[in-house]
Protein backbone atom coordinates (compact mmCIF):
# COMPACT_ATOMS: atom_id res chain seq x y z
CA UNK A 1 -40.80 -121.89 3.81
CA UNK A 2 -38.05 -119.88 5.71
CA UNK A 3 -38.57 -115.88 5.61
CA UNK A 4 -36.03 -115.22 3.11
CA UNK A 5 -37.90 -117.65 0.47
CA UNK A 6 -40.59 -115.58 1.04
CA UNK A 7 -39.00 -112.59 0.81
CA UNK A 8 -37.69 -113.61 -2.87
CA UNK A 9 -40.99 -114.50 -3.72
CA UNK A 10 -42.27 -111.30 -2.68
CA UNK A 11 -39.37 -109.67 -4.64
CA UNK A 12 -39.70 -112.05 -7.74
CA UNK A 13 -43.99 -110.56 -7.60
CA UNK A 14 -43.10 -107.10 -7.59
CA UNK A 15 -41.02 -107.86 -10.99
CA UNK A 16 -43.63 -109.54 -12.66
CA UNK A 17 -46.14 -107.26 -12.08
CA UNK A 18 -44.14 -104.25 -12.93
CA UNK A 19 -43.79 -106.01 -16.66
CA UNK A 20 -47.02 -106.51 -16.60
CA UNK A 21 -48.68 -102.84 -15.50
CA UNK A 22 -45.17 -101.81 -17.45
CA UNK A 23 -45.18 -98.98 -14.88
CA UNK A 24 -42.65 -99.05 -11.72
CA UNK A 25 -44.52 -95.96 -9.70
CA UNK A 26 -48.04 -97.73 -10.44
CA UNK A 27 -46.02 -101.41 -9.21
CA UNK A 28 -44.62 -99.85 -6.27
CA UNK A 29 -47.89 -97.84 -4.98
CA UNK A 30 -49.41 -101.43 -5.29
CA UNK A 31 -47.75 -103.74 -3.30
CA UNK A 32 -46.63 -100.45 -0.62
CA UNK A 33 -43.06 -100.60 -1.03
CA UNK A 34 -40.42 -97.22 -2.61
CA UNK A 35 -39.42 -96.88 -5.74
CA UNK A 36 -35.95 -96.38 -4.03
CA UNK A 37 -36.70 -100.41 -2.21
CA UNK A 38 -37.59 -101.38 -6.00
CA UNK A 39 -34.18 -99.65 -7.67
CA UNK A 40 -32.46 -101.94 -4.97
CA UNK A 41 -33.81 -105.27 -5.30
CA UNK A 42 -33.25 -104.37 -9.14
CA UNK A 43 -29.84 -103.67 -8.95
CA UNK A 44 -29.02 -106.81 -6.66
CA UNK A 45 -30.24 -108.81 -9.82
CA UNK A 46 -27.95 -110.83 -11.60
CA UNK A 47 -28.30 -111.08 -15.37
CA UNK A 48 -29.46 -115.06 -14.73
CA UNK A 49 -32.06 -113.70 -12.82
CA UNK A 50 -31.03 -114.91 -9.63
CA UNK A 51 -30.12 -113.19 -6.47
CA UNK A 52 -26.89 -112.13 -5.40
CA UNK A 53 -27.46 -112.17 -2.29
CA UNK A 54 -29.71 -114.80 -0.13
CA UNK A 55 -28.35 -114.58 3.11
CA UNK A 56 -28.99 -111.11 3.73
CA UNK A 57 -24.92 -110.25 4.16
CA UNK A 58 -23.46 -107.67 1.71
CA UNK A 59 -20.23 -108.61 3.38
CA UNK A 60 -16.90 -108.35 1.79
CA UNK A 61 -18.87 -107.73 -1.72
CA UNK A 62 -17.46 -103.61 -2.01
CA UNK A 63 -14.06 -104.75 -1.42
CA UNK A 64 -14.44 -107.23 -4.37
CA UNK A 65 -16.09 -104.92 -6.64
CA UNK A 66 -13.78 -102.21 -5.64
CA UNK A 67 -10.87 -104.42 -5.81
CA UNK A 68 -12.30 -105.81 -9.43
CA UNK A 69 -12.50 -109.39 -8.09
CA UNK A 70 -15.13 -111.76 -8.16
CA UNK A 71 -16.95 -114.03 -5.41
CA UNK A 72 -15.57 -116.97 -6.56
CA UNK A 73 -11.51 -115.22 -6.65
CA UNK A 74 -9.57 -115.39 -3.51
CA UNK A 75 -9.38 -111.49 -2.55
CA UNK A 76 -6.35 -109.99 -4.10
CA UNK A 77 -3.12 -109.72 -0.98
């Protein structure tokens, strides 16, 4: 298992044990991580439920959603 498996895996606990304690200060306090770390992984969520990001490279993603492209569009000239 590479270390970014693992680190989805870590993520994907964190999640279900929030929904289960239904508390994200009580979640976070529990596995040692921010609430700020927590508001992140959240927000890199897509609404499938998978990551956006697996390679750990944010690259070229704020010029898309700036530009109001998407991943899969060739960037606008």
């Amino acid at each position: 298992m590479s270390k970014s498996e693992r680190e989805i895996k870590r993520k994907l606990r964190v999640f279900r044990y929030t929904e289960k304690v239904g508390d994200i200060s009580t979640a976070c306090r529990h596995f040692g991580i921010s609430r700020q770390s927590f508001y992140n992984w959240k927000h890199r969520l897509e609404p499938t439920g998978l990551y956006r990001r697996t390679n750990g490279s944010w690259r070229g993603q704020r010029r898309l959603f700036l530009s109001g492209g998407s991943p899969s569009a060739p960037p606008a000239a």
